[in-house]
Protein backbone atom coordinates (compact mmCIF):
# COMPACT_ATOMS: atom_id res chain seq x y z
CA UNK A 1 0.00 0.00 0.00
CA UNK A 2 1.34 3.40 -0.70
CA UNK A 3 2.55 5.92 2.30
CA UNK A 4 2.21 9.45 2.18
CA UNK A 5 4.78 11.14 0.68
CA UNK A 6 6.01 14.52 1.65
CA UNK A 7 8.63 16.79 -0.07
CA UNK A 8 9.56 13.96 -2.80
CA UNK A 9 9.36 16.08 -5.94
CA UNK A 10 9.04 19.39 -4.61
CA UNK A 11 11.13 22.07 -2.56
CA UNK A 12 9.54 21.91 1.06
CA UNK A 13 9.82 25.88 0.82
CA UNK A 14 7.59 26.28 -2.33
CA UNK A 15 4.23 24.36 -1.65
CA UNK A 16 2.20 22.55 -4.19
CA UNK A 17 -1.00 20.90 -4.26
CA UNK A 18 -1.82 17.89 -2.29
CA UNK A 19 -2.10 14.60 -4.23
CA UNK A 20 -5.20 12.63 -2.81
CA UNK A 21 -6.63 9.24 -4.01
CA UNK A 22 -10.44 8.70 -3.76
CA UNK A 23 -11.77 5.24 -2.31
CA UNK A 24 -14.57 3.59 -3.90
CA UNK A 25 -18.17 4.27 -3.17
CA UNK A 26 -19.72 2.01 -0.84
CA UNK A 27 -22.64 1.24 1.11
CA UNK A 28 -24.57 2.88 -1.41
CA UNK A 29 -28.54 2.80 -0.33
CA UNK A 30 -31.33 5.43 -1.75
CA UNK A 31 -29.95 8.79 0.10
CA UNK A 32 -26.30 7.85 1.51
CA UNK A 33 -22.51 6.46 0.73
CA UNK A 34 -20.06 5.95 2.01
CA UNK A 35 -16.31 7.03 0.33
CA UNK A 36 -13.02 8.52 1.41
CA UNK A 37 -9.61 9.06 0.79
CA UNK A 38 -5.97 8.78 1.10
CA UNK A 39 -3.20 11.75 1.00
CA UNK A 40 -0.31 10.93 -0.84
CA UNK A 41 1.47 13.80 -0.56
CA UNK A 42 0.76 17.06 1.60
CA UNK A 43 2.81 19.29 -1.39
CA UNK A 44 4.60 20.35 1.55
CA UNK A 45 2.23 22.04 3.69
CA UNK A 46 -0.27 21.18 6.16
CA UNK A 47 -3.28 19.83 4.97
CA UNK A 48 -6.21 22.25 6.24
CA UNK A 49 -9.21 20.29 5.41
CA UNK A 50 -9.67 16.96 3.01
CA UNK A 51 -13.19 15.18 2.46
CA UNK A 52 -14.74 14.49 -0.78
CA UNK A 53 -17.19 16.12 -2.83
CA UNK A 54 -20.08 15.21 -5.25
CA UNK A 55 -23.01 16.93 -7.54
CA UNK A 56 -24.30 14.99 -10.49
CA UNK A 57 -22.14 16.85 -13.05
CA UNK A 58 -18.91 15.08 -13.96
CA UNK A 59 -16.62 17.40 -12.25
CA UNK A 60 -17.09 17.84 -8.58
CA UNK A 61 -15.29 20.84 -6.90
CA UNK A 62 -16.11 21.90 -3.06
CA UNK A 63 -18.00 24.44 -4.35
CA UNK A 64 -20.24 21.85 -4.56
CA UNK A 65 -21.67 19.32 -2.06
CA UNK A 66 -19.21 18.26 -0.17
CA UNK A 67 -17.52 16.43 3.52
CA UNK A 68 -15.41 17.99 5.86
CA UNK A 69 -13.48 15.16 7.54
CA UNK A 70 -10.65 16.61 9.27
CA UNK A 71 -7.41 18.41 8.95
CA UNK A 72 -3.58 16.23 8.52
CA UNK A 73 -2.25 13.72 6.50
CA UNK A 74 -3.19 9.90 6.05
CA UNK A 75 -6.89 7.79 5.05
CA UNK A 76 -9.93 9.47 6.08
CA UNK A 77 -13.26 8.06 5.89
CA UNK A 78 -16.52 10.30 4.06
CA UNK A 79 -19.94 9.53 5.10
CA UNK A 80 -22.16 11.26 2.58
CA UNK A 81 -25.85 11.85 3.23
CA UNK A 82 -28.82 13.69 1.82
CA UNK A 83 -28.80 12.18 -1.89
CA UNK A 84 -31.69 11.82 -3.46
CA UNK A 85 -32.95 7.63 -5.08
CA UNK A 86 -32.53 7.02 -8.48
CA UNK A 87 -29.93 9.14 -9.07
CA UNK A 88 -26.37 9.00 -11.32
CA UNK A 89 -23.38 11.65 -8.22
CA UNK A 90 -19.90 11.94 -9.54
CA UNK A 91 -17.66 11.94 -6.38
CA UNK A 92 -13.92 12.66 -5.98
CA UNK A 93 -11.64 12.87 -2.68
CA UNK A 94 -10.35 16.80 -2.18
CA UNK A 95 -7.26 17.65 0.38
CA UNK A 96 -6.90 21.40 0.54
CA UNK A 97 -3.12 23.16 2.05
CA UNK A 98 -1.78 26.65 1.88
CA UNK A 99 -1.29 26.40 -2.31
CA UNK A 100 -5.01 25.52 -2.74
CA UNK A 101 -7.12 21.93 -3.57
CA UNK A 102 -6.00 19.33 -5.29
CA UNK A 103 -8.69 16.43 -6.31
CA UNK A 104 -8.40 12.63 -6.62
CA UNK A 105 -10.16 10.36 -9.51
CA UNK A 106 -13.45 10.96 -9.97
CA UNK A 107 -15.54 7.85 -9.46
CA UNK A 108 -19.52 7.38 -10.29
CA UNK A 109 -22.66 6.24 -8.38
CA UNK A 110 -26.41 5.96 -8.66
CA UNK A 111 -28.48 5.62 -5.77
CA UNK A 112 -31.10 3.34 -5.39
CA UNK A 113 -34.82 3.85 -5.67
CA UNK A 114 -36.65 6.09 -2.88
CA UNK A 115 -40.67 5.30 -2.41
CA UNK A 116 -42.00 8.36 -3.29
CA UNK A 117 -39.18 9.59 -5.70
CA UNK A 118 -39.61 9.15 -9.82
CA UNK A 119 -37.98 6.11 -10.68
CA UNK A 120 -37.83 3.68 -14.25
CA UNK A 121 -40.96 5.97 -15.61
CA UNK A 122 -43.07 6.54 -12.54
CA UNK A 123 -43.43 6.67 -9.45
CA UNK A 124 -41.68 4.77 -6.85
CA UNK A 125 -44.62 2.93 -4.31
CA UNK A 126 -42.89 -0.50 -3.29
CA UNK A 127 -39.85 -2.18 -3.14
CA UNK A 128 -38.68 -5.82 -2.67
CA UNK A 129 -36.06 -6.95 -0.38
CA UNK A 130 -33.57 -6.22 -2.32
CA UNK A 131 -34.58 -2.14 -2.51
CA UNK A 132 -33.33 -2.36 -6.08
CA UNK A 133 -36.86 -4.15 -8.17
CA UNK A 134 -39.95 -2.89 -7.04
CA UNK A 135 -42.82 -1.31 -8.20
CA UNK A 136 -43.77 2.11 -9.85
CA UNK A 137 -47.09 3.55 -10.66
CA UNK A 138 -47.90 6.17 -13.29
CA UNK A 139 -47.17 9.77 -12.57
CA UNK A 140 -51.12 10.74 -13.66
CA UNK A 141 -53.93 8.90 -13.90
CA UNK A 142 -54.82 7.31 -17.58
CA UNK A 143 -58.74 8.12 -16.78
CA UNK A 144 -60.91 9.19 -14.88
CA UNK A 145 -63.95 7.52 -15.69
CA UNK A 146 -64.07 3.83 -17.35
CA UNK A 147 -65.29 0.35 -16.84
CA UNK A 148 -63.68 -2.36 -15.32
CA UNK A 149 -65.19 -5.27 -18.47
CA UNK A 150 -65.69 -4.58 -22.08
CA UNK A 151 -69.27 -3.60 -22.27
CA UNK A 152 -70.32 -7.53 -21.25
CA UNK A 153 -69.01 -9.33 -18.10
CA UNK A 154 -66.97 -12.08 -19.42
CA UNK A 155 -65.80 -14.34 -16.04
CA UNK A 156 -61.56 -14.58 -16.10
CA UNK A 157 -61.38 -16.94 -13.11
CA UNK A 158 -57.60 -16.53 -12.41
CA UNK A 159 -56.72 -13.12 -11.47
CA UNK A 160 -55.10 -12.61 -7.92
CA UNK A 161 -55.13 -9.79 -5.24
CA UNK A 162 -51.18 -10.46 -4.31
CA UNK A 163 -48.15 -8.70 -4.39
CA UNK A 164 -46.57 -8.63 -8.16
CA UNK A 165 -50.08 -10.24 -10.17
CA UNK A 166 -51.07 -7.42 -11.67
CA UNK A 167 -49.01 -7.78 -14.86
CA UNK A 168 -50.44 -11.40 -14.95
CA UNK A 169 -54.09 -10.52 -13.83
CA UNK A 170 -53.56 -7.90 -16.98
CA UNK A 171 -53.06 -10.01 -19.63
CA UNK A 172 -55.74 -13.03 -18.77
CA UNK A 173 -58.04 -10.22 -18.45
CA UNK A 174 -57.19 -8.86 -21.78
CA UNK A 175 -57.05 -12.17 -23.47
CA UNK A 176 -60.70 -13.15 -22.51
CA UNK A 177 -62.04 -9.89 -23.29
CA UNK A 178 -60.12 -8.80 -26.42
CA UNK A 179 -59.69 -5.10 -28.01
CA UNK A 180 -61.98 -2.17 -26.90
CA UNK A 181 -61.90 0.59 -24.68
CA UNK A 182 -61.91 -0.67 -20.67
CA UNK A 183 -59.30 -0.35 -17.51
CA UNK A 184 -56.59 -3.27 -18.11
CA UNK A 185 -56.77 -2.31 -21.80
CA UNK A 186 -55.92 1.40 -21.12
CA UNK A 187 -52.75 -0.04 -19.23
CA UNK A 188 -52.39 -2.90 -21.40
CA UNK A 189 -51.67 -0.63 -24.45
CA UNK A 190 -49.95 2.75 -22.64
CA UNK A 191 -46.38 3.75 -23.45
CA UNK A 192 -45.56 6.24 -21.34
CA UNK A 193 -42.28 7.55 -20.34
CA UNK A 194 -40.11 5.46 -22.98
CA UNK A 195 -42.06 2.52 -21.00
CA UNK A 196 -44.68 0.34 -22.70
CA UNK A 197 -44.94 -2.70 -19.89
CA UNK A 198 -47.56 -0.94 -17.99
CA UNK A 199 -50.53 -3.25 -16.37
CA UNK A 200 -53.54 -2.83 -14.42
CA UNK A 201 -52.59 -3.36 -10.60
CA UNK A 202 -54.31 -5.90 -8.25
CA UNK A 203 -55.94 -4.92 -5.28
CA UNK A 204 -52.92 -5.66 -3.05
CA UNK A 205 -50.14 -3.09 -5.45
CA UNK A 206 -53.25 -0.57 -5.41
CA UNK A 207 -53.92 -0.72 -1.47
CA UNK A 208 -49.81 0.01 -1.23
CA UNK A 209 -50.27 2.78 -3.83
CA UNK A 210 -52.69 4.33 -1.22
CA UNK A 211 -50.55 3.78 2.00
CA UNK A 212 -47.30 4.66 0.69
CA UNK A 213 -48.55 7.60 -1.80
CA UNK A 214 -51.93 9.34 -1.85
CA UNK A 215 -51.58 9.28 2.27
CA UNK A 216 -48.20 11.19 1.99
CA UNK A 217 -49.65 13.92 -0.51
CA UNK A 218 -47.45 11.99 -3.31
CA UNK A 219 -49.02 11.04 -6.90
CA UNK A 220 -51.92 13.63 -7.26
CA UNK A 221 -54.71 11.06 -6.73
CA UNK A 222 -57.77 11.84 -6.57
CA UNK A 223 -60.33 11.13 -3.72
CA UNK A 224 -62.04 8.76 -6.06
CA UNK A 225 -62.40 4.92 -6.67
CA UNK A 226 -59.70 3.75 -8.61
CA UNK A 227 -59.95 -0.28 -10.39
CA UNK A 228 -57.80 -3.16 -9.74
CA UNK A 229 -57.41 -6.55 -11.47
CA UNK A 230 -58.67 -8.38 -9.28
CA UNK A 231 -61.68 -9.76 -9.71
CA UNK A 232 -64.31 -10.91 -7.38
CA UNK A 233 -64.76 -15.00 -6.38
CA UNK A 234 -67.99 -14.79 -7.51
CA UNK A 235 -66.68 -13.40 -11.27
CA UNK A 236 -69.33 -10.59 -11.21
CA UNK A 237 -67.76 -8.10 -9.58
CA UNK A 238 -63.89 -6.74 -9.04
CA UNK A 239 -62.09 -5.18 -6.47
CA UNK A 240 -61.28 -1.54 -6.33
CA UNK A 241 -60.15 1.47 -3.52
CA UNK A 242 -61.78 4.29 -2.40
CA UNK A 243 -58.34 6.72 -2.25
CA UNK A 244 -60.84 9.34 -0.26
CA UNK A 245 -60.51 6.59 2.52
CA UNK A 246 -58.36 3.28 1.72
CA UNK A 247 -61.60 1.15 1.34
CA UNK A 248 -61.23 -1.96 -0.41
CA UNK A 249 -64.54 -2.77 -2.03
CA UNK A 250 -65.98 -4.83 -4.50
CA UNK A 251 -68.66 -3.55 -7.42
CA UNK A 252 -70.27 -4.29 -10.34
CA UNK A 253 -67.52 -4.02 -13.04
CA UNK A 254 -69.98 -1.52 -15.21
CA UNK A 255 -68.95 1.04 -12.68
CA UNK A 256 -66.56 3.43 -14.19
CA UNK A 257 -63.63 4.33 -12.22
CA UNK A 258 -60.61 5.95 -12.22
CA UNK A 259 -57.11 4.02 -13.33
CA UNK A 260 -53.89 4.35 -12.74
CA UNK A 261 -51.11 2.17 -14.36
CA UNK A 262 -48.06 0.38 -12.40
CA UNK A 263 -45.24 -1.33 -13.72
CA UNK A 264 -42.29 -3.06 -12.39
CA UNK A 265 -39.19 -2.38 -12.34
C-alpha cells in the first residue's frame, strides 16, 4: 500500500497541491454512501481540510456538495448523506493546504430507488427486499372515468389480489375480453415515459399505492375509486379502492372508475 509522501518532488519551501486518491463508493442505499480518501502527498504544507465532494455533473469541486473530515495527512473516511434515489453523483476525494485543492479520480454512483421519488418511468410505491426491483405507478392517472369489463361481463377466473399479479391478472383479463376501450386495456396498451410494460394493478399493489402515496400527498390522486385486477370469487364483480378513505370494495364491473397504471421495475 502506498505511504504518504512529503517533499519527494518538490522544494519543502515552495508548496504545491496535495495529491489525494479517492476510495470507492460504498454502502450505497437510496440517500447515503459511504467514500473517502488517502493523502499521498501534503505538497509540503499542512493539509487544512480533506473530504470528498459530489453533484451529479462530472466534475465535482467543493463548491459543490461536499464532507469535511478533518485536517492532517493519512486515510480518512466520508460519510455522505442527503442524496436523493434514483440518481447518477460523480464523487472525488479533495485535500486542501496553503497552495489551494487538489482532487483525486473521480468515481460514479447511482443511488437506489426512494418510495415516493420518480424512478424507471413513474413513481416509486414498493420495493422488494432487495430495494433495487420494485414497483412504480404512473405519474397521472390514464382516466378518470371507465369500466372495469368490455361492455359484457366475461368471467376470467384466475386473477389474484397479491403482491406482483397485476401484470399477470392484466393479460388473462385482456385475453378473454379482447380489443376495446376498458381499464386493463388502457394499461395494457400505454407507453408512457419510454415505457410500454404498464398493467392494471391488483388490489394488493393498489392498497400500497394508497398507504405509501396518496396518504403522503405523493401522486396527485384523486379522492375517487380507482380499479384493480382483481376480480371478485364470484366473477361478477372486481375489487377496487376508495383513495378518499383506503376502502377496499368490491362492485359491479360496469362502474366506471378511475385508473392508474403500475409497472415493475
Amino acid at each position: 500500500m502506498l505511504g504518504m509522501l512529503v517533499c519527494i518532488t518538490q522544494s519543502c519551501d515552495t508548496p504545491s497541491l496535495p495529491i489525494v486518491e479517492t476510495n470507492d463508493v460504498i454502502n450505497i442505499t437510496g440517500t447515503s454512501a459511504v467514500s473517502g480518501g488517502l493523502i499521498l502527498s501534503d505538497g509540503g504544507s499542512t493539509i487544512m481540510n480533506r473530504g470528498v465532494c459530489w453533484s451529479t455533473g462530472s466534475n465535482p469541486t467543493i463548491k459543490d456538495s461536499k464532507t469535511n473530515d478533518g485536517a492532517g495527512a493519512g486515510a480518512f473516511e466520508s460519510q455522505i448523506s442527503l442524496l436523493n434515489g434514483s440518481t447518477r453523483y460523480y464523487l472525488r476525494a479533495y485535500a486542501t493546504n496553503s497552495d489551494g485543492t487538489g482532487y483525486g479520480m473521480t468515481m460514479s454512483f447511482t443511488t437506489l430507488p426512494v418510495i415516493g421519488q420518480a424512478h424507471e418511468g413513474g413513481i416509486v410505491f414498493y420495493l422488494d427486499a432487495s430495494k433495487v426491483h420494485g414497483l412504480a405507478c404512473a405519474p397521472n392517472d390514464q382516466i378518470t372515468g371507465i369500466k372495469w369489463h368490455n361492455g359484457v361481463n366475461v368471467p376470467i377466473g384466475t386473477t389474484s389480489s397479491s403482491i406482483g399479479s397485476g401484470g399477470n391478472n392484466t393479460r388473462d383479463i385482456v385475453n378473454k375480453q379482447g380489443s376495446g376501450n376498458y381499464a386493463a386495456h388502457i394499461c395494457f396498451n400505454l407507453t408512457l415515459n419510454n415505457k410500454s410494460d404498464w398493467y392494471l394493478p391488483s388490489i394488493n399493489e393498489l392498497d400500497l399505492m394508497y398507504k405509501n402515496l396518496k396518504l403522503n400527498g405523493i401522486g396527485g390522486f384523486a379522492a375517487g375509486h380507482y380499479w384493480s385486477s382483481t376480480e371478485s370469487i364470484t366473477n361478477t364483480n372486481a375489487w377496487y379502492i376508495y383513495f378518499g378513505d383506503g376502502g377496499k370494495v368490491t362492485a359491479a364491473k360496469d362502474y366506471e372508475y378511475y385508473v392508474r397504471a403500475v409497472r415493475s421495475f
